[in-house]
PDB file of N, CA and C in Angstrom:
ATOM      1  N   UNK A   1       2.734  22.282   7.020  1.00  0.00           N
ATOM      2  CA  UNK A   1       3.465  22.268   5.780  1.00  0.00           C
ATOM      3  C   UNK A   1       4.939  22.288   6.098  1.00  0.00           C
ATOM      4  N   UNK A   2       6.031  21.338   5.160  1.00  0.00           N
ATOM      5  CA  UNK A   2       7.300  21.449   5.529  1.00  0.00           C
ATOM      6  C   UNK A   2       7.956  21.601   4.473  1.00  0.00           C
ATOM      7  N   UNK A   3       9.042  21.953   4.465  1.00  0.00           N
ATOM      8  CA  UNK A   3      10.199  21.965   3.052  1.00  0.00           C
ATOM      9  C   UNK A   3       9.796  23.496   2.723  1.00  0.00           C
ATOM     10  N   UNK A   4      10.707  23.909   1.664  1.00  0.00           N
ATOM     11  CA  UNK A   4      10.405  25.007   0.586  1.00  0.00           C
ATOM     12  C   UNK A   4       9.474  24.969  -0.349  1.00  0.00           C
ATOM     13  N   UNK A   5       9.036  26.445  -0.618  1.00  0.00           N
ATOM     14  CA  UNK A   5       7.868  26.107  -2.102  1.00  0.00           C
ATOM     15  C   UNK A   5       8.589  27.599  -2.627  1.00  0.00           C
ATOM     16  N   UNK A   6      10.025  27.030  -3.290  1.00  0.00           N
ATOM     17  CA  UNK A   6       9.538  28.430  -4.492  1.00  0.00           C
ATOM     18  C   UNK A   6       8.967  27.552  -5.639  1.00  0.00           C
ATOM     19  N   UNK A   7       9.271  28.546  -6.917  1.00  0.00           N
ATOM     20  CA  UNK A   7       9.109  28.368  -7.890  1.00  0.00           C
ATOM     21  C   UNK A   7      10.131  28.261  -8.800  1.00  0.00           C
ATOM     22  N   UNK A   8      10.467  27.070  -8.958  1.00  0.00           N
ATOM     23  CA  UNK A   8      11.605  26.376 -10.075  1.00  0.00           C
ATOM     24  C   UNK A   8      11.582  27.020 -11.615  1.00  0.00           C
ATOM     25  N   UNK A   9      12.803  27.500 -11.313  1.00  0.00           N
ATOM     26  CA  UNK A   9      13.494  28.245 -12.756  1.00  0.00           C
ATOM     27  C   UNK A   9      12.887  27.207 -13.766  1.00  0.00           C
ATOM     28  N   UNK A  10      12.770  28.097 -15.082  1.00  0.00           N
ATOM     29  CA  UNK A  10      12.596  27.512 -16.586  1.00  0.00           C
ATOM     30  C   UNK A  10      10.804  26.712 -16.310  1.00  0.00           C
ATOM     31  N   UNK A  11      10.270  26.599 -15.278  1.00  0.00           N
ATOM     32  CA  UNK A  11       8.875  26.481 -14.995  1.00  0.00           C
ATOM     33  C   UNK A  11       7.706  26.658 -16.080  1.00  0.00           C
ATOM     34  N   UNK A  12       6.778  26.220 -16.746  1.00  0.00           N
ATOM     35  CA  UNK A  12       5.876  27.048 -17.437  1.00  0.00           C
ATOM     36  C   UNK A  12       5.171  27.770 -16.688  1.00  0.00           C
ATOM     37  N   UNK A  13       4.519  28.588 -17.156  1.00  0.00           N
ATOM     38  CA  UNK A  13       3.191  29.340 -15.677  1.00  0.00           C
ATOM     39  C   UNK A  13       1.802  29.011 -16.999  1.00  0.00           C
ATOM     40  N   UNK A  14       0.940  28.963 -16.376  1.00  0.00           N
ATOM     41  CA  UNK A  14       0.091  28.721 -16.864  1.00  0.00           C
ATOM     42  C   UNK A  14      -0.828  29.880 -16.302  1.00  0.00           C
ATOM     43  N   UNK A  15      -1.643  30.754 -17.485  1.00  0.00           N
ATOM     44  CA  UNK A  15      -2.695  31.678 -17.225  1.00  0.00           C
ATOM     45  C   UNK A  15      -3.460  31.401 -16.323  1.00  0.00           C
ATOM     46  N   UNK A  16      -3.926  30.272 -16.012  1.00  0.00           N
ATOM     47  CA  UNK A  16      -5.116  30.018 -15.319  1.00  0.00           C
ATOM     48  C   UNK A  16      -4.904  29.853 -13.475  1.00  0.00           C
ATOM     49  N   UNK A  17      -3.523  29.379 -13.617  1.00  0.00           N
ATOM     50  CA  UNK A  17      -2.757  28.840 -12.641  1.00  0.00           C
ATOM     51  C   UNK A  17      -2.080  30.097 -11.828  1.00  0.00           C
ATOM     52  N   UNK A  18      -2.285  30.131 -10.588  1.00  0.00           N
ATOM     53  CA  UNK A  18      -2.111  30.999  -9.767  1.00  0.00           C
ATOM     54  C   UNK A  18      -1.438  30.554  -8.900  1.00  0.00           C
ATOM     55  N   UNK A  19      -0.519  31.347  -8.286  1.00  0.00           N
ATOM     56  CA  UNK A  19       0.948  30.850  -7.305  1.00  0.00           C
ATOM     57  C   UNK A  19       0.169  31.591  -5.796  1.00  0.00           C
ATOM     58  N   UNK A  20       0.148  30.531  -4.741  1.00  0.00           N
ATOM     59  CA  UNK A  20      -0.119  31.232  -3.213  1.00  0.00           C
ATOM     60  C   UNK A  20       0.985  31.165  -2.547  1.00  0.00           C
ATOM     61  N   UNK A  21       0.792  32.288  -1.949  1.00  0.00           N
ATOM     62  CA  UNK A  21       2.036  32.588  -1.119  1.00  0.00           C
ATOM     63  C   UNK A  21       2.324  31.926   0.452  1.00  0.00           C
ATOM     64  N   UNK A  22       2.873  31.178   0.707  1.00  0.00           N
ATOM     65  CA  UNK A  22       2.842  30.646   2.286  1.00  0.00           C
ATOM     66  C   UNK A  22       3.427  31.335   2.940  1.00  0.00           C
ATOM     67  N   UNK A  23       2.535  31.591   3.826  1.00  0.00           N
ATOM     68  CA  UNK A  23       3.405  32.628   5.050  1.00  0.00           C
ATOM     69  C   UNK A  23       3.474  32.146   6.420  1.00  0.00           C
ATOM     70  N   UNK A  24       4.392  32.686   7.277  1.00  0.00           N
ATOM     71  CA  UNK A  24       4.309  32.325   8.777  1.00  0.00           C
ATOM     72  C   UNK A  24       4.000  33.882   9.528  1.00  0.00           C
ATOM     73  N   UNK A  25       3.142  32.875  10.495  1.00  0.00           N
ATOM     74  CA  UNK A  25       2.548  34.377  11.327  1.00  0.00           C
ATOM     75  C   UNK A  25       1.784  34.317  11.971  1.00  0.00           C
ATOM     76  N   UNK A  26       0.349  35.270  11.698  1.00  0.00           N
ATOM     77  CA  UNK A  26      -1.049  34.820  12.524  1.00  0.00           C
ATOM     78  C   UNK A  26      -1.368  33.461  13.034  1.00  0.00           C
ATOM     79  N   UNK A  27      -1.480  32.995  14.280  1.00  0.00           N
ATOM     80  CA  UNK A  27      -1.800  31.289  14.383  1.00  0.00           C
ATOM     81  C   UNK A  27      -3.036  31.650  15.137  1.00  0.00           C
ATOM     82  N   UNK A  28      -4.204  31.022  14.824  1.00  0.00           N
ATOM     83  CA  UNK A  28      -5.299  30.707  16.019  1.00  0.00           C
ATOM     84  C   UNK A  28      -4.851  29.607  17.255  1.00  0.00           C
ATOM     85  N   UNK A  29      -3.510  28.901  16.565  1.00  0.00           N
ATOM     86  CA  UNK A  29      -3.016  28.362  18.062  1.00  0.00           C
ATOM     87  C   UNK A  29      -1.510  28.720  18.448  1.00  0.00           C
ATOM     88  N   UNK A  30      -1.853  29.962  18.393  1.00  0.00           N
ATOM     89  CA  UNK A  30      -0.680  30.744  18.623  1.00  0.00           C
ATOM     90  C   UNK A  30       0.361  30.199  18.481  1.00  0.00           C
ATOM     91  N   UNK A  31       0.772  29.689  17.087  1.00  0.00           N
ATOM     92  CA  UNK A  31       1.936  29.234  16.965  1.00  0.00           C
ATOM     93  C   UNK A  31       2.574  30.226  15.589  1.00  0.00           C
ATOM     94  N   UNK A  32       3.197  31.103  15.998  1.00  0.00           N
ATOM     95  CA  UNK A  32       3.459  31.865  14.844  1.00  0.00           C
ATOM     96  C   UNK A  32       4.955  31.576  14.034  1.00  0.00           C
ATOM     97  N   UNK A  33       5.380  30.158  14.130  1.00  0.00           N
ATOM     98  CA  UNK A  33       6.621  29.288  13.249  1.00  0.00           C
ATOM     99  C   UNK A  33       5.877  28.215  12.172  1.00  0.00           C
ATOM    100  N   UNK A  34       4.324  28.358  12.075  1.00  0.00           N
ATOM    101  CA  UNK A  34       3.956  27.466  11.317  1.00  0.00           C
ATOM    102  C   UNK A  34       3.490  27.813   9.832  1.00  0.00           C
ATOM    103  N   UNK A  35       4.067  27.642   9.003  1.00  0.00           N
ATOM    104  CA  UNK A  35       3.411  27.968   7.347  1.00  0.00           C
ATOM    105  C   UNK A  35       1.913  27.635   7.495  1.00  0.00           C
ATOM    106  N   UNK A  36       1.267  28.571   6.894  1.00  0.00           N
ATOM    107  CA  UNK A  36      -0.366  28.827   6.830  1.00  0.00           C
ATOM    108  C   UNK A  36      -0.480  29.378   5.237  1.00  0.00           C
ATOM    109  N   UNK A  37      -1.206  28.344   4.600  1.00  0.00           N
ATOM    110  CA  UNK A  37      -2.457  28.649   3.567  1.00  0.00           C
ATOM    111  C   UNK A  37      -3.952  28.950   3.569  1.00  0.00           C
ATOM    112  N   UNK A  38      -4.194  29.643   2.985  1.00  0.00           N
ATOM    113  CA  UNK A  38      -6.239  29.573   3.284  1.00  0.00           C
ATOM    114  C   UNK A  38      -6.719  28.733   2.149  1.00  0.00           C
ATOM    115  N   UNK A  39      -7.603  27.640   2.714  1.00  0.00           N
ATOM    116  CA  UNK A  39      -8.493  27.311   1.721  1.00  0.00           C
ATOM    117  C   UNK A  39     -10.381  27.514   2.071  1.00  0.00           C
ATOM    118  N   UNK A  40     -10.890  28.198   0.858  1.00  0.00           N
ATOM    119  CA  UNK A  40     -12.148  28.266   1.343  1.00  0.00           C
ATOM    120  C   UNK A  40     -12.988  27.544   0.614  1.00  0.00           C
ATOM    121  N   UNK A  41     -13.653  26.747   0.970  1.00  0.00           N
ATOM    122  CA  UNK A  41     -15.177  25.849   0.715  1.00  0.00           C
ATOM    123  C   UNK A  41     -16.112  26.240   0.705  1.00  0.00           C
ATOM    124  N   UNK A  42     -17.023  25.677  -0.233  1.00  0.00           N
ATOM    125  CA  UNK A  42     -18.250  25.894  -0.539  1.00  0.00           C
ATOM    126  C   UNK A  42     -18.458  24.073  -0.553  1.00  0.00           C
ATOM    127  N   UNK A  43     -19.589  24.365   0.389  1.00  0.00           N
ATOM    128  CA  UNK A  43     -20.104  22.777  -0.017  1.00  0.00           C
ATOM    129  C   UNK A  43     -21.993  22.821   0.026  1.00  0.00           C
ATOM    130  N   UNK A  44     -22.184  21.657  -0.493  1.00  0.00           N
ATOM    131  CA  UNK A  44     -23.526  22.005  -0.462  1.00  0.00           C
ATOM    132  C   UNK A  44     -24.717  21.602   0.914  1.00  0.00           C
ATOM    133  N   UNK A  45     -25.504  21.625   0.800  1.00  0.00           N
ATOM    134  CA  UNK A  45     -26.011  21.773   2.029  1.00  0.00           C
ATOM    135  C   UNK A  45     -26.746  20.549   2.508  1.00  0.00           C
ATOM    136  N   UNK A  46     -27.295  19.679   1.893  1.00  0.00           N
ATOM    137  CA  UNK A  46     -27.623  18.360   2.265  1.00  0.00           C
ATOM    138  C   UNK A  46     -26.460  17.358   2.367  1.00  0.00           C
ATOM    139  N   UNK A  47     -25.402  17.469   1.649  1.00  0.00           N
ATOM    140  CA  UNK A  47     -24.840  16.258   1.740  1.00  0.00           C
ATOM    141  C   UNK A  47     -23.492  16.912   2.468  1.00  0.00           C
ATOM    142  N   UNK A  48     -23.051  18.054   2.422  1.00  0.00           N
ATOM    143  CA  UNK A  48     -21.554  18.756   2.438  1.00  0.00           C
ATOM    144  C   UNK A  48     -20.986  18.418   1.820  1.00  0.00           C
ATOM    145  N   UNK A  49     -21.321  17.950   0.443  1.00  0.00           N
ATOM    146  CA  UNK A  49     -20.555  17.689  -0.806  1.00  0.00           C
ATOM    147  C   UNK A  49     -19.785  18.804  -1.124  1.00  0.00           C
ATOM    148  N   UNK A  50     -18.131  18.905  -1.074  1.00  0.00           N
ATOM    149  CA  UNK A  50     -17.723  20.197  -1.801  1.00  0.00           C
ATOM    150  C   UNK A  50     -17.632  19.909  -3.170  1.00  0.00           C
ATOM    151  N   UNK A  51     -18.155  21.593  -3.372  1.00  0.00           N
ATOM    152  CA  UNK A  51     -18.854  22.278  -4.858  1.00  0.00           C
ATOM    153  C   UNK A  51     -17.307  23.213  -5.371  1.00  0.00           C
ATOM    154  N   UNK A  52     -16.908  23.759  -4.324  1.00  0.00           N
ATOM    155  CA  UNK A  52     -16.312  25.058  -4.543  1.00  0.00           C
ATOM    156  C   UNK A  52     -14.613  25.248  -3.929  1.00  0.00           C
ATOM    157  N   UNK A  53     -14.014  25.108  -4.209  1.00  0.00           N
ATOM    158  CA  UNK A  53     -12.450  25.508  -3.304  1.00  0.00           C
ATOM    159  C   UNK A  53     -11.414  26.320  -3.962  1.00  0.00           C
ATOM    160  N   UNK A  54     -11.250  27.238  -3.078  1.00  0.00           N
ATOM    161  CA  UNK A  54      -9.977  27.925  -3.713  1.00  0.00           C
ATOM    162  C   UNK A  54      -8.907  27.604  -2.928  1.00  0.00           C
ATOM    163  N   UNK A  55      -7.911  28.015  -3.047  1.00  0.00           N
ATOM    164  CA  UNK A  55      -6.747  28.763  -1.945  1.00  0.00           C
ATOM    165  C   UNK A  55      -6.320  29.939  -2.052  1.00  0.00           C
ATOM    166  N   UNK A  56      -5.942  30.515  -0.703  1.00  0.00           N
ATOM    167  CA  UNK A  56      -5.122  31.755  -0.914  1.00  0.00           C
ATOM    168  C   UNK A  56      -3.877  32.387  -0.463  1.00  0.00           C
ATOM    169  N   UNK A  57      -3.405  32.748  -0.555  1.00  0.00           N
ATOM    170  CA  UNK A  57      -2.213  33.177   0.507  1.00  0.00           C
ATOM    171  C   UNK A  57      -2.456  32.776   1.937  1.00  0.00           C
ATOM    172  N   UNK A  58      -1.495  32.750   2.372  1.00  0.00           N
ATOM    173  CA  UNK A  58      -2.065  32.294   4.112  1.00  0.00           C
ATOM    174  C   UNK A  58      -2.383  33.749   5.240  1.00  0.00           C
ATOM    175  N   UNK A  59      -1.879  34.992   4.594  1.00  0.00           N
ATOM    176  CA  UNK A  59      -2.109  36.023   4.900  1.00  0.00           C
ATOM    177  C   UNK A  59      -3.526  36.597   4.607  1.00  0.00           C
ATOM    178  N   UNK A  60      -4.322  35.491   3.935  1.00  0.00           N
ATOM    179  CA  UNK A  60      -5.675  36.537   3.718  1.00  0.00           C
ATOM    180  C   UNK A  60      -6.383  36.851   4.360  1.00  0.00           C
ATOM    181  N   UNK A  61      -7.109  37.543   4.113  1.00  0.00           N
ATOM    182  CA  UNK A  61      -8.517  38.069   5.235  1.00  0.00           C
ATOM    183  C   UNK A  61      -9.871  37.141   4.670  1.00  0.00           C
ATOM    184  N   UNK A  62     -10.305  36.873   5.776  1.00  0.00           N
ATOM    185  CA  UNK A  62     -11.949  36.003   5.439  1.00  0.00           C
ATOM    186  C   UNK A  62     -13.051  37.483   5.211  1.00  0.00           C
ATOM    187  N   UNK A  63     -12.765  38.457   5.803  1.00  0.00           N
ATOM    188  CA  UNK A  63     -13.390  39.227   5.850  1.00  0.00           C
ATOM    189  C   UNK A  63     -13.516  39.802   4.113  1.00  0.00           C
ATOM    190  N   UNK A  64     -12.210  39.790   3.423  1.00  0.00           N
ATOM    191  CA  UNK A  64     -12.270  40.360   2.048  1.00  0.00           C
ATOM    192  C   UNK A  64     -12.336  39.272   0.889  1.00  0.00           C
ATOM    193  N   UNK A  65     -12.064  38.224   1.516  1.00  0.00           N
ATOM    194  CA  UNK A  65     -12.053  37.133   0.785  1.00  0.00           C
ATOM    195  C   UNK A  65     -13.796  36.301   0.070  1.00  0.00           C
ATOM    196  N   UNK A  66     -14.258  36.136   1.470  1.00  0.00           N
ATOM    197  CA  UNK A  66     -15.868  36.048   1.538  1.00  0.00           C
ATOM    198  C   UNK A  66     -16.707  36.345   0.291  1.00  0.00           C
ATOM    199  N   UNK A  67     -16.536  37.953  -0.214  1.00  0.00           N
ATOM    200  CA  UNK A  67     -17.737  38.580  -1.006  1.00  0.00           C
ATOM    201  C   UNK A  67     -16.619  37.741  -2.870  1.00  0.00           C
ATOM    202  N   UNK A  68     -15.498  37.939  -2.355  1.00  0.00           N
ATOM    203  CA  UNK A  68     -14.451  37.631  -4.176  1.00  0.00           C
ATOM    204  C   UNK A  68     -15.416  36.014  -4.424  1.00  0.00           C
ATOM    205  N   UNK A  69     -14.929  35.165  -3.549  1.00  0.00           N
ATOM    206  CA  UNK A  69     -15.635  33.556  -3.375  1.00  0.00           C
ATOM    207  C   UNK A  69     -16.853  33.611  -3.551  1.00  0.00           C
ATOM    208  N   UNK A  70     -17.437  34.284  -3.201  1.00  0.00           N
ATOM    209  CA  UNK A  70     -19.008  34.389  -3.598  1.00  0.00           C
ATOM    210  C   UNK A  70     -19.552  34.623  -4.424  1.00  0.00           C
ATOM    211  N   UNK A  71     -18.699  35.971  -5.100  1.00  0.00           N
ATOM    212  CA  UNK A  71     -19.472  36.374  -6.690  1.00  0.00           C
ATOM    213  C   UNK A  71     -18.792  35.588  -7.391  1.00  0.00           C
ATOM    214  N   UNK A  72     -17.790  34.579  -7.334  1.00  0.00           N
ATOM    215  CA  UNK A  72     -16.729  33.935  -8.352  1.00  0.00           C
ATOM    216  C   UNK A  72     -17.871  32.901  -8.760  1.00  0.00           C
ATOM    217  N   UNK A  73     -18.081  32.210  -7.303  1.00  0.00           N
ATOM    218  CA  UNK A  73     -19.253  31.243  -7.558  1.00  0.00           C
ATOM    219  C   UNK A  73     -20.111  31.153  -8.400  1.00  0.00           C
ATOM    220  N   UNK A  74     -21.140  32.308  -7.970  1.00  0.00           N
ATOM    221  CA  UNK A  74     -22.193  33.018  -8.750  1.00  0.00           C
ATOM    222  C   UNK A  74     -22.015  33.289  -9.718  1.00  0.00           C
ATOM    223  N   UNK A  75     -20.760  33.443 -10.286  1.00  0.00           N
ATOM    224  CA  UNK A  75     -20.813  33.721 -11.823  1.00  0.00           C
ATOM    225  C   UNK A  75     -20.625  32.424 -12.527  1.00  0.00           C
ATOM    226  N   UNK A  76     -19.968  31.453 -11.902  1.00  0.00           N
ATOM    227  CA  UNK A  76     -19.689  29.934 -12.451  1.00  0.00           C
ATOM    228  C   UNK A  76     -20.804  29.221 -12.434  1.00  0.00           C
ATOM    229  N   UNK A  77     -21.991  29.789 -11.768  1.00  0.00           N
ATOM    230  CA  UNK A  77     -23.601  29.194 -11.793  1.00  0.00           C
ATOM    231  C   UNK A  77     -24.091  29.660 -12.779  1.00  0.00           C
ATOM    232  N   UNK A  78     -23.630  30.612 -13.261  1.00  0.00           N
ATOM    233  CA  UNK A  78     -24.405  31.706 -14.711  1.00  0.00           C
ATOM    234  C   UNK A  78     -26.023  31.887 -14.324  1.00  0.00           C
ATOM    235  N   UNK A  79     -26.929  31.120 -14.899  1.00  0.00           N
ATOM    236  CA  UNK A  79     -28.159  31.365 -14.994  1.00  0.00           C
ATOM    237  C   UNK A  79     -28.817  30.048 -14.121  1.00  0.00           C
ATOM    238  N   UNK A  80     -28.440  29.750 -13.441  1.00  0.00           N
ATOM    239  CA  UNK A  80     -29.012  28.618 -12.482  1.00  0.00           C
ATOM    240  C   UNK A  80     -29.386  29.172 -11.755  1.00  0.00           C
ATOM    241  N   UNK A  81     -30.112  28.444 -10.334  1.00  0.00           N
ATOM    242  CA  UNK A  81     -30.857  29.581  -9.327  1.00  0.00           C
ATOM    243  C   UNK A  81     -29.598  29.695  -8.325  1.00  0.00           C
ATOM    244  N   UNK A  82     -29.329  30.473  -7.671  1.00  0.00           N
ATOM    245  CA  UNK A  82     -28.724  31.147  -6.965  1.00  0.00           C
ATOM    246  C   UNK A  82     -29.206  30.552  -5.450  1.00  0.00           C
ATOM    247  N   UNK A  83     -28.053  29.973  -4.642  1.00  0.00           N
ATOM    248  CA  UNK A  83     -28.231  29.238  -3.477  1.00  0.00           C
ATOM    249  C   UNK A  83     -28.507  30.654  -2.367  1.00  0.00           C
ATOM    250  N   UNK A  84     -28.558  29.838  -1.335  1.00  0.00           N
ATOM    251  CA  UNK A  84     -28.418  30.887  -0.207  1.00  0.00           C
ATOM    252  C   UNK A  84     -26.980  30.851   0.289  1.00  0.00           C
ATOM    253  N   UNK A  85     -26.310  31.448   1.278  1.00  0.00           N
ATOM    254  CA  UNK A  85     -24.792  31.116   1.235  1.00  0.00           C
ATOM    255  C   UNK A  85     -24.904  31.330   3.184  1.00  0.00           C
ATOM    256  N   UNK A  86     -24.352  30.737   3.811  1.00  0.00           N
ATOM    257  CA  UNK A  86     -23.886  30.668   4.958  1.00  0.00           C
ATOM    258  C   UNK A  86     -22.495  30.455   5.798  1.00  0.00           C
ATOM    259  N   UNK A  87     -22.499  31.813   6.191  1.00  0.00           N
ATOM    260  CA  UNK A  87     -20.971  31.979   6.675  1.00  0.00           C
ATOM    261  C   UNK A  87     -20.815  32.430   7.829  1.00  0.00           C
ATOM    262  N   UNK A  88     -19.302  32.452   7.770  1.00  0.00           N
ATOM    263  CA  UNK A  88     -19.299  32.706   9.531  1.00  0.00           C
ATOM    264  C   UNK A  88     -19.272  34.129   9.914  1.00  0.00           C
ATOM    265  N   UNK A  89     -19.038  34.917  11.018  1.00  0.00           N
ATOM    266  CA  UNK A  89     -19.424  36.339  11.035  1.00  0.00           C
ATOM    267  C   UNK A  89     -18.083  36.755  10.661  1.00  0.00           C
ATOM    268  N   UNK A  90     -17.109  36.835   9.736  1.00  0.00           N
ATOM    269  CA  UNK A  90     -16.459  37.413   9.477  1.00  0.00           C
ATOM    270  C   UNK A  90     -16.634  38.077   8.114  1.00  0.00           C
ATOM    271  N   UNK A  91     -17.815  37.293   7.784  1.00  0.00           N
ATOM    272  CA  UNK A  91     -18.448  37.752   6.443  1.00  0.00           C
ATOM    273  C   UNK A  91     -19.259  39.165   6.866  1.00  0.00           C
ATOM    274  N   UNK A  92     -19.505  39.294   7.543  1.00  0.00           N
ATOM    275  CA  UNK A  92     -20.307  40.482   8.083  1.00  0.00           C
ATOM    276  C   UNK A  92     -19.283  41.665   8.519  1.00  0.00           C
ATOM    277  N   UNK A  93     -19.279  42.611   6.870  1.00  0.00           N
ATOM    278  CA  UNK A  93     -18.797  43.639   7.454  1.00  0.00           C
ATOM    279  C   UNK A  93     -19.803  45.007   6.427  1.00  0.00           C
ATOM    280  N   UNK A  94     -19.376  46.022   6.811  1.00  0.00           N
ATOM    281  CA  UNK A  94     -20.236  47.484   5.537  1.00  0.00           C
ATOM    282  C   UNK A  94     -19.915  46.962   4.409  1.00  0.00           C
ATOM    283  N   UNK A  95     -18.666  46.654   4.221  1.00  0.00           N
ATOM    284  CA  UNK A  95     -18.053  46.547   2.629  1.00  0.00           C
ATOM    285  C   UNK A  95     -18.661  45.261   2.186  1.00  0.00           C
ATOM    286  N   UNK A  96     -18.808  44.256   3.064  1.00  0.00           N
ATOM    287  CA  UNK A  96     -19.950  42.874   2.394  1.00  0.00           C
ATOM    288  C   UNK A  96     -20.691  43.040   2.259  1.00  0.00           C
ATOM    289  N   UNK A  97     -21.655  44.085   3.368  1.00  0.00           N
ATOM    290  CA  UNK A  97     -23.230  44.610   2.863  1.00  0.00           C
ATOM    291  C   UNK A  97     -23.344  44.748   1.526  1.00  0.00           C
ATOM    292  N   UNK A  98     -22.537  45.557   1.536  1.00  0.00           N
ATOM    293  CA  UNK A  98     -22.527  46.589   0.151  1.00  0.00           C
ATOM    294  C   UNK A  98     -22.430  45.392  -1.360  1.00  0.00           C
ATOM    295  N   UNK A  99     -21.382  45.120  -1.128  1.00  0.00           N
ATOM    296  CA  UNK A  99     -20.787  44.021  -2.531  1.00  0.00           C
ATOM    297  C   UNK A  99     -21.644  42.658  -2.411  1.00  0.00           C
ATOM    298  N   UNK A 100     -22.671  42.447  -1.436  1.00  0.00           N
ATOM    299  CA  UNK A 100     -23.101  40.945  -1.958  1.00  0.00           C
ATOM    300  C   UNK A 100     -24.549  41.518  -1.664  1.00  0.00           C
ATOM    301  N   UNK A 101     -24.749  42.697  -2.105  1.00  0.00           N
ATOM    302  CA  UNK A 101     -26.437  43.091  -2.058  1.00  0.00           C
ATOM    303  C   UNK A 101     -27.048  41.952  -2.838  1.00  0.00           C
ATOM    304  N   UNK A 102     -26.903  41.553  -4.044  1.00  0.00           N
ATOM    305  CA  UNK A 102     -28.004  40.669  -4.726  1.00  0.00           C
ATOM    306  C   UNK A 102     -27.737  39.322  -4.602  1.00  0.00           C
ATOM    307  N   UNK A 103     -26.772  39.345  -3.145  1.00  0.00           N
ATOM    308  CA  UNK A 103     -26.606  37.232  -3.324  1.00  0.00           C
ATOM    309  C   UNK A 103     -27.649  37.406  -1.740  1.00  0.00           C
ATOM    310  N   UNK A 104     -28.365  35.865  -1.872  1.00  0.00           N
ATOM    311  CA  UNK A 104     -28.635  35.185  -0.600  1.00  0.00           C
ATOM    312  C   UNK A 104     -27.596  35.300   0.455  1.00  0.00           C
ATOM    313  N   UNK A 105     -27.846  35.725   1.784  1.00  0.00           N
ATOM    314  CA  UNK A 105     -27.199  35.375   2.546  1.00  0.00           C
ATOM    315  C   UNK A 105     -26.991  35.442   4.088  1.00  0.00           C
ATOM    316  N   UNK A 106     -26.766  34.419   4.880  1.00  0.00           N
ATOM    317  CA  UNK A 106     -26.739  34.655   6.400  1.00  0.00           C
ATOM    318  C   UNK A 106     -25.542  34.553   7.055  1.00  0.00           C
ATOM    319  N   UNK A 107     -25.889  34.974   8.385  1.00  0.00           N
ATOM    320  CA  UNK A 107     -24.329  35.182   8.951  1.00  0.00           C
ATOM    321  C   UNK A 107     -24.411  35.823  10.588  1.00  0.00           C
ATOM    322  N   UNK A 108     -23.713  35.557  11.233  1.00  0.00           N
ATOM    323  CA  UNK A 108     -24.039  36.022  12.608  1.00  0.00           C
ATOM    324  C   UNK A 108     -23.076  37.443  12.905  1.00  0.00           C
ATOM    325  N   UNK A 109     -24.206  38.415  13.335  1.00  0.00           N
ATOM    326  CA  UNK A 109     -23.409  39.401  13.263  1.00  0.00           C
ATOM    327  C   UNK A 109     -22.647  39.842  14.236  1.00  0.00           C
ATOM    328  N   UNK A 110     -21.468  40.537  14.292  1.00  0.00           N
ATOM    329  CA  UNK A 110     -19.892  40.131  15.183  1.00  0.00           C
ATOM    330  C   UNK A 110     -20.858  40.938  16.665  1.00  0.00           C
ATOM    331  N   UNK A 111     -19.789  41.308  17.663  1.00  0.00           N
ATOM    332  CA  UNK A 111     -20.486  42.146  19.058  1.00  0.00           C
ATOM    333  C   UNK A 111     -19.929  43.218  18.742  1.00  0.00           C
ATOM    334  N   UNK A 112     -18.587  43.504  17.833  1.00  0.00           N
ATOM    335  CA  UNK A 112     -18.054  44.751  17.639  1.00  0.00           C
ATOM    336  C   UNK A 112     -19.208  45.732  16.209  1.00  0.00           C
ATOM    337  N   UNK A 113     -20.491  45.034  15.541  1.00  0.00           N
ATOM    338  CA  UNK A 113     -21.260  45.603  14.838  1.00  0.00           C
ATOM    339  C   UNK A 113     -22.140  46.271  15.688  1.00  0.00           C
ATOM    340  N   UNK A 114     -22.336  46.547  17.055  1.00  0.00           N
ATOM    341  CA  UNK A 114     -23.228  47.250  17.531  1.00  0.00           C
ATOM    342  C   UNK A 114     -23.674  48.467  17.837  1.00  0.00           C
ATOM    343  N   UNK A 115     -22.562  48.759  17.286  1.00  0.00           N
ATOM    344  CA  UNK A 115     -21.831  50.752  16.929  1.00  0.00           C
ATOM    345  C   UNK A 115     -23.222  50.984  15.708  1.00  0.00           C
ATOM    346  N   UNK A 116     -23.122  50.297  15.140  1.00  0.00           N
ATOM    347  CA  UNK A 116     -23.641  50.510  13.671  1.00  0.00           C
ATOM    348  C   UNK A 116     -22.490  50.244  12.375  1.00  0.00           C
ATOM    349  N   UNK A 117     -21.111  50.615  12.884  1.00  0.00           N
ATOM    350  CA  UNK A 117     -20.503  51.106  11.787  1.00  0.00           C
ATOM    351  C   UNK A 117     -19.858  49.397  11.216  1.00  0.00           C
ATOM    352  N   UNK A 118     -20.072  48.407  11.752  1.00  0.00           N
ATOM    353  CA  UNK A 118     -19.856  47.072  11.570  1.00  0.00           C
ATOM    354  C   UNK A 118     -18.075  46.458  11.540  1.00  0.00           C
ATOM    355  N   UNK A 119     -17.170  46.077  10.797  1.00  0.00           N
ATOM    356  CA  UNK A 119     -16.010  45.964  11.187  1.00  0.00           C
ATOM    357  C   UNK A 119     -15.183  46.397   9.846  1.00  0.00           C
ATOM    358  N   UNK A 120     -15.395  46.555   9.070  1.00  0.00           N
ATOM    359  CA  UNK A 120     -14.761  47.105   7.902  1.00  0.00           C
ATOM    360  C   UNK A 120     -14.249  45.518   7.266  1.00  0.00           C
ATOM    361  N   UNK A 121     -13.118  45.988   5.879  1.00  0.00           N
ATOM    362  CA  UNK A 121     -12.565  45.096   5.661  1.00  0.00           C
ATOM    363  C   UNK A 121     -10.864  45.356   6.031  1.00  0.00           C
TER     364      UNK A 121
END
């Protein structure tokens, strides 16, 4: 990402419409001068058709992010059947146990869960 992103005076905001914050910092390729957003997907499972996308700050956690995306979903399905969901092990923490008890779901669990006490959020 290049240039500035504020937000231009006299602007409307719209209720629905949510402002993400770009940040520089964390890099998985250790480049910590590069603006980072999160976007997370949901796609479906025969075709990888995406179903689902948000964004978020580029500071977020997958770990806390995971269970919000999931029940958001699930509630935008209302009364349809309820998929299974597959993620990566960052979805696997106590506090996901806990908050996605009644969704489908798999996930590989981290090497730091072998305590028992799993990784928090």
């Amino acid at each position: 990402m290049h240039g500035k992103y504020e937000v231009g005076e006299g602007e409307e905001s719209d209720e629905d419409q949510q402002l993400i914050t770009i940040t520089e910092g964390y890099s998985k390729d250790h480049r910590p001068d590069l603006k980072q957003a999160v976007v997370t997907l949901i796609t479906s499972q025969a075709s990888s058709i995406p179903i689902w996308l948000e964004t978020l700050d580029g500071n977020s956690s997958d770990r806390a992010s995971f269970p919000k995306t999931v029940q958001a979903y699930c509630r935008a399905l209302g009364e349809a059947e309820q998929p299974y969901y597959v993620m990566d092990s960052a979805g696997y923490s106590g506090d996901n146990l806990k908050g996605m008890e009644q969704v489908r779901w798999l996930t590989r669990v981290t090497g730091n869960a072998q305590t028992g006490q799993g990784t928090g959020s």
